[in-house]
C-alpha atoms as a PDB file:
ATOM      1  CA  UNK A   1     128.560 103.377 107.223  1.00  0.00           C
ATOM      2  CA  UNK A   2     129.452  99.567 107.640  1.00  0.00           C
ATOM      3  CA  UNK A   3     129.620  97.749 103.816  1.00  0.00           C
ATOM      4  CA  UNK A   4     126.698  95.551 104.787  1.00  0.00           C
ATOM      5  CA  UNK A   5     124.022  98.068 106.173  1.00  0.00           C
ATOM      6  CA  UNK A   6     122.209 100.603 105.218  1.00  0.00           C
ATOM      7  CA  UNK A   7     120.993 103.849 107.058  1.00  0.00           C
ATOM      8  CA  UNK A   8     117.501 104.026 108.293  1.00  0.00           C
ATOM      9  CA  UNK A   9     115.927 106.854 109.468  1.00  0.00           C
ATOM     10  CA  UNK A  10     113.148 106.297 111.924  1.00  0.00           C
ATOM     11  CA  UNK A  11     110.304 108.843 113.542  1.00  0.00           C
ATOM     12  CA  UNK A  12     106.936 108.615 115.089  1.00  0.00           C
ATOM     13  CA  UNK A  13     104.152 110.905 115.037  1.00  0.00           C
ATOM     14  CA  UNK A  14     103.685 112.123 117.591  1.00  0.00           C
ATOM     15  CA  UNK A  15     108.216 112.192 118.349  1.00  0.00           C
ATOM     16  CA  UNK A  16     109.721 110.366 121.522  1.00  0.00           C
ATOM     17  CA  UNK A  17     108.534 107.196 121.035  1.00  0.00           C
ATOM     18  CA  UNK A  18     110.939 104.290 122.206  1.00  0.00           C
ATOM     19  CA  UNK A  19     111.316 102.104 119.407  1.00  0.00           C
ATOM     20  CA  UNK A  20     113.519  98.687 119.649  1.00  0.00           C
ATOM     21  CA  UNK A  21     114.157  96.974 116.584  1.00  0.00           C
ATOM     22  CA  UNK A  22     113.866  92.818 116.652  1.00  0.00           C
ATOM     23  CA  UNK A  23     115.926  90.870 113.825  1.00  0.00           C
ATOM     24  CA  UNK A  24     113.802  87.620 112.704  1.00  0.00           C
ATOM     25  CA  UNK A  25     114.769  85.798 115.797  1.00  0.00           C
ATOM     26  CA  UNK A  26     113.292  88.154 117.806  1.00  0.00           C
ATOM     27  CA  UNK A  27     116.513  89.131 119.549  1.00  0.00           C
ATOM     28  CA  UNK A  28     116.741  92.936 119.772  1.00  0.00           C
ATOM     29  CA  UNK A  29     119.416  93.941 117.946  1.00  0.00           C
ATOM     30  CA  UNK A  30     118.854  97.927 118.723  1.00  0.00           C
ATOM     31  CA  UNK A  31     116.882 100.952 120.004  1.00  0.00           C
ATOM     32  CA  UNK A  32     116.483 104.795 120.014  1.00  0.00           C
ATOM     33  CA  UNK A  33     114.066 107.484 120.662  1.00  0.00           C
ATOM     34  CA  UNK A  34     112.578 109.066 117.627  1.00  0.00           C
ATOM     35  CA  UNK A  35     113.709 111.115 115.372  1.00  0.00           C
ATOM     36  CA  UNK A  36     116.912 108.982 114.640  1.00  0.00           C
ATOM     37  CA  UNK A  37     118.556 107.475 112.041  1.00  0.00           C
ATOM     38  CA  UNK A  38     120.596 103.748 112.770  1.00  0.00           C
ATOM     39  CA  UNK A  39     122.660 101.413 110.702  1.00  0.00           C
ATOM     40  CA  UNK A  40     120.914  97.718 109.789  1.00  0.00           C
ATOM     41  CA  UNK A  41     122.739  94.647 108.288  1.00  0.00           C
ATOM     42  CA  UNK A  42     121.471  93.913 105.173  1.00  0.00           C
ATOM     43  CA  UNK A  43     122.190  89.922 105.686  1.00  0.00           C
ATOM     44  CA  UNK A  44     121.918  87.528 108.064  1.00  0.00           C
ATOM     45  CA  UNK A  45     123.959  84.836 106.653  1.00  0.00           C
ATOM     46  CA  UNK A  46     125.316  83.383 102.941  1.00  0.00           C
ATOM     47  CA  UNK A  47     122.208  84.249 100.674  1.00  0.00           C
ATOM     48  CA  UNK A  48     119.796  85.342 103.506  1.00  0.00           C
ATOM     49  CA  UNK A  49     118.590  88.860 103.339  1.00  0.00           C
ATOM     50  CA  UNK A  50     117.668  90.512 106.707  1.00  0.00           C
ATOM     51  CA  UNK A  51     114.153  91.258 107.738  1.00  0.00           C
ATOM     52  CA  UNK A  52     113.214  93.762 111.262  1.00  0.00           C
ATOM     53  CA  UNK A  53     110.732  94.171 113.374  1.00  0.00           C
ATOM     54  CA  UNK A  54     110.320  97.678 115.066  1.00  0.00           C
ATOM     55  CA  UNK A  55     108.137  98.385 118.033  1.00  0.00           C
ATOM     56  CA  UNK A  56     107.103 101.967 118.726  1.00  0.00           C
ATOM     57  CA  UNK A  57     106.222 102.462 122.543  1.00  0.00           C
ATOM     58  CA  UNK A  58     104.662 106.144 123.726  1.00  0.00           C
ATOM     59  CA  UNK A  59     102.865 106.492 126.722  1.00  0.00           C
ATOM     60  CA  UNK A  60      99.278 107.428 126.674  1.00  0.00           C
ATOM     61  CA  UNK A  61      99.601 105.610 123.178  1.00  0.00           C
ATOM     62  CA  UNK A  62      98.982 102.120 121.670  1.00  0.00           C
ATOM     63  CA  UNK A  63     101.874 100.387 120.685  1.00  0.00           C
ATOM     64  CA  UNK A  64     102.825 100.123 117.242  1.00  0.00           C
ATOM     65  CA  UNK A  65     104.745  98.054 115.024  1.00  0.00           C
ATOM     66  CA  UNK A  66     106.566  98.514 111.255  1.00  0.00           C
ATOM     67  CA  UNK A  67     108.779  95.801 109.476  1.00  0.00           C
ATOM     68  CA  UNK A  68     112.251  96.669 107.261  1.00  0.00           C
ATOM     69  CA  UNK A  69     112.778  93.834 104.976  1.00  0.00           C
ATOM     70  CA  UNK A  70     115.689  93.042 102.574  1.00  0.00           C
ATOM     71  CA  UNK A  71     115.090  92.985  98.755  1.00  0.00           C
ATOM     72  CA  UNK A  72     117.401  91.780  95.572  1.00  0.00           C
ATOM     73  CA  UNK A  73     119.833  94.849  94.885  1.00  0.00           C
ATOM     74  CA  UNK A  74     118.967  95.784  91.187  1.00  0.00           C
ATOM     75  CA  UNK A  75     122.646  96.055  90.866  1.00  0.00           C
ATOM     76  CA  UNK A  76     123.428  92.287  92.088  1.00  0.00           C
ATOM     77  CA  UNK A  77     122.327  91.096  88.669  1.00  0.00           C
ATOM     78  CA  UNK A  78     124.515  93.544  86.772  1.00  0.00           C
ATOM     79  CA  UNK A  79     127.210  92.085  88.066  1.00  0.00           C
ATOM     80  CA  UNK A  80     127.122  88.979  85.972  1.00  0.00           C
ATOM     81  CA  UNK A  81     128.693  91.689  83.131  1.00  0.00           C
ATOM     82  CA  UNK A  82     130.665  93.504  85.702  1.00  0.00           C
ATOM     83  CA  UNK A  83     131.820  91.201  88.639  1.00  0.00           C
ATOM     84  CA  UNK A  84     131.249  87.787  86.696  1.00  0.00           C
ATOM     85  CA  UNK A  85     130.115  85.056  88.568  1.00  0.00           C
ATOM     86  CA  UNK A  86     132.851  85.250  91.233  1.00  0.00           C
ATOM     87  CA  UNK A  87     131.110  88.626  92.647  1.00  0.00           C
ATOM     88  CA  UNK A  88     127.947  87.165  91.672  1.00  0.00           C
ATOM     89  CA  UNK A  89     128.153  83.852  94.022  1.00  0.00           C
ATOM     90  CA  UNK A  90     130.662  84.989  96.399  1.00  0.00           C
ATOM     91  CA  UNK A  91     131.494  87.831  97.133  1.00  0.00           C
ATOM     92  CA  UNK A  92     127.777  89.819  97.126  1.00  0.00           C
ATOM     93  CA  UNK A  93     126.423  87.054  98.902  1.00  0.00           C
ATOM     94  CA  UNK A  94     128.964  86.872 101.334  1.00  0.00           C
ATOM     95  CA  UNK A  95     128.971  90.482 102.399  1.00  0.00           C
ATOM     96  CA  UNK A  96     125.467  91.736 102.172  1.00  0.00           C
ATOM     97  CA  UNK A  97     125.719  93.588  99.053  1.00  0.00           C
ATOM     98  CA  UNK A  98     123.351  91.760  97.030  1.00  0.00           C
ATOM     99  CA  UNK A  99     120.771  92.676  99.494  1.00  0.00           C
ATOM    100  CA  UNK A 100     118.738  96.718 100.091  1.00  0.00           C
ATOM    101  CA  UNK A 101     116.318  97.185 103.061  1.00  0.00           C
ATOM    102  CA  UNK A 102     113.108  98.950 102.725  1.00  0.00           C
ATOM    103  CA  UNK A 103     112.029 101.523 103.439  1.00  0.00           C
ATOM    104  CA  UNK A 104     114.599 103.388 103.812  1.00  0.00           C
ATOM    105  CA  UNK A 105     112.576 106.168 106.128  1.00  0.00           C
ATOM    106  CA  UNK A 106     109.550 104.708 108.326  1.00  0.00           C
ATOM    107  CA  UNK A 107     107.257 107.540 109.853  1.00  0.00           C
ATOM    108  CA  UNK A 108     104.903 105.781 112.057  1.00  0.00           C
ATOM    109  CA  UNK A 109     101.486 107.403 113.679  1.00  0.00           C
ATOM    110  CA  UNK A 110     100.674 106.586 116.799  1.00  0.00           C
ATOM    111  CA  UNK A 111      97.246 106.073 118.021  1.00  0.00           C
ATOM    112  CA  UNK A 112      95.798 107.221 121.467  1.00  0.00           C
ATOM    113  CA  UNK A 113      95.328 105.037 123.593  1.00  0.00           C
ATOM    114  CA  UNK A 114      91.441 104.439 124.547  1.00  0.00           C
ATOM    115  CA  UNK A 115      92.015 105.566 127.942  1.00  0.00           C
ATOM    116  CA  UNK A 116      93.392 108.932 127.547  1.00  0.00           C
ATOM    117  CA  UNK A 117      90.732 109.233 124.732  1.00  0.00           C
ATOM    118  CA  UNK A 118      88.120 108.598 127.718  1.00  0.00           C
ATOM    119  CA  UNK A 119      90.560 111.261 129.710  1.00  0.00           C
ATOM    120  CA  UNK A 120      90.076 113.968 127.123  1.00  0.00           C
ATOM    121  CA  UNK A 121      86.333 113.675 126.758  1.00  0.00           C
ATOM    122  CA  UNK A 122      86.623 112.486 122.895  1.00  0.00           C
ATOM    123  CA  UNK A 123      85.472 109.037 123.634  1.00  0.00           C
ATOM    124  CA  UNK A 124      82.684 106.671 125.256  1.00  0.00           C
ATOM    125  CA  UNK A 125      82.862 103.235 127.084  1.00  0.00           C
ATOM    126  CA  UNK A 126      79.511 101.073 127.072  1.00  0.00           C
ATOM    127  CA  UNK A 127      79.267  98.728 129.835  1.00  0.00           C
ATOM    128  CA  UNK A 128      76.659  96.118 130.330  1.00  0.00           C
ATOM    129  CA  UNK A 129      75.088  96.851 133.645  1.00  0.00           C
ATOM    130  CA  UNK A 130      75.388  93.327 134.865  1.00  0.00           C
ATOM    131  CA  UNK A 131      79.196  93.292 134.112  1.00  0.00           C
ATOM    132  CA  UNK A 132      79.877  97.049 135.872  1.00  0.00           C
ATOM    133  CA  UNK A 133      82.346  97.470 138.806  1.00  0.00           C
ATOM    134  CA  UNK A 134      80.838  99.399 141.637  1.00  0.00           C
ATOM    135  CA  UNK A 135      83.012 102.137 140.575  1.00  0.00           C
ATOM    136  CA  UNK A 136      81.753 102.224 136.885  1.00  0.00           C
ATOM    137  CA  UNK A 137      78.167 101.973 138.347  1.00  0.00           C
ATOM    138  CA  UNK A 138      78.305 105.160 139.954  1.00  0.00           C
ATOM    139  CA  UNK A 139      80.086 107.025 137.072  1.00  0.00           C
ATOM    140  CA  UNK A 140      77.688 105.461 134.544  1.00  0.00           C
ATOM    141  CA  UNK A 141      75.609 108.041 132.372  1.00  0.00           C
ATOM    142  CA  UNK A 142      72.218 107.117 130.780  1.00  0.00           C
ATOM    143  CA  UNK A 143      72.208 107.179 126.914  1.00  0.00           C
ATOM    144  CA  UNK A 144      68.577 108.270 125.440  1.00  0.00           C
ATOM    145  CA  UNK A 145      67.668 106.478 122.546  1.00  0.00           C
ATOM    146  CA  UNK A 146      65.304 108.099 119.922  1.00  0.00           C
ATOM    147  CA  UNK A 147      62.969 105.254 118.393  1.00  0.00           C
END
C-alpha cells in the first residue's frame, strides 16, 4: 500500500460493471471491473484532501455514479502531543496522512435501463398519438380507462 492512499474496495450490483474513477479535475485517474479493490491518494496537494468521482457503466443498465471524499484523520490532531507541530504542519500535510477517504467499500445498485424493462414485459411507454413514429403507431396498445 503506497503511504498516501488508502484501499478501496469497489462492487456493483448486479457485478461487471466498468467503473472509471475521475479525481476533481475530471481526469481519470483509474478503472476496473467490479468486484475490485484499488489504491486512491488521499491528497492532492499541501493541505488539499482528495475527492473521486466513480462512474459505474453496465449494459442494459443506467449509468451510475458514487463520490470518495477525503476527511480530517482523527489521528492528525493527536499529533500536536505526539508529532508536535513539525508533523502537524509538515510532514502530515505534505504526505497525505492527515487525510482518510470514505467510504472505504462502495456497493452500488444498478438500475435497468427503461428499455430492457420494456424488453422484459415489466414496463409501459405512453406516447401521445400525435408525437408517434409510424413504427410506435402500429405497436401501440389501447389502455381502457374505468370512469
Amino acid at each position: 500500500l503506497n503511504a498516501g492512499a488508502d484501499k478501496i474496495s469497489i462492487n456493483s450490483s448486479p457485478e461487471g460493471a466498468k467503473v472509471t474513477v475521475f479525481d476533481q479535475k475530471d481526469a481519470a485517474v483509474t478503472n476496473g471491473v467490479t468486484p475490485f479493490v484499488t489504491e486512491l491518494k488521499r491528497s492532492r496537494g499541501y493541505f488539499k484532501g482528495a475527492n473521486y468521482r466513480l462512474v459505474f457503466e453496465l449494459a442494459g443498465h443506467q449509468k451510475a455514479e458514487a463520490k470518495i471524499t477525503a476527511k480530517v484523520n482523527g489521528w492528525y490532531i493527536g499529533n500536536i502531543f505526539f508529532g508536535g507541530i513539525l508533523g502537524m504542519l509538515i510532514v502530515d500535510p505534505a504526505t497525505g496522512a492527515m487525510w482518510s477517504l470514505h467510504p472505504k467499500m462502495i456497493e452500488q445498485r444498478l438500475d435497468k435501463e427503461q428499455s430492457a424493462m420494456l424488453r422484459e414485459g415489466r414496463a409501459f411507454f405512453v406516447v401521445l398519438k400525435d408525437q408517434a413514429t409510424p413504427n410506435e403507431l402500429r405497436a401501440m396498445q389501447p389502455i381502457l380507462l374505468n370512469r
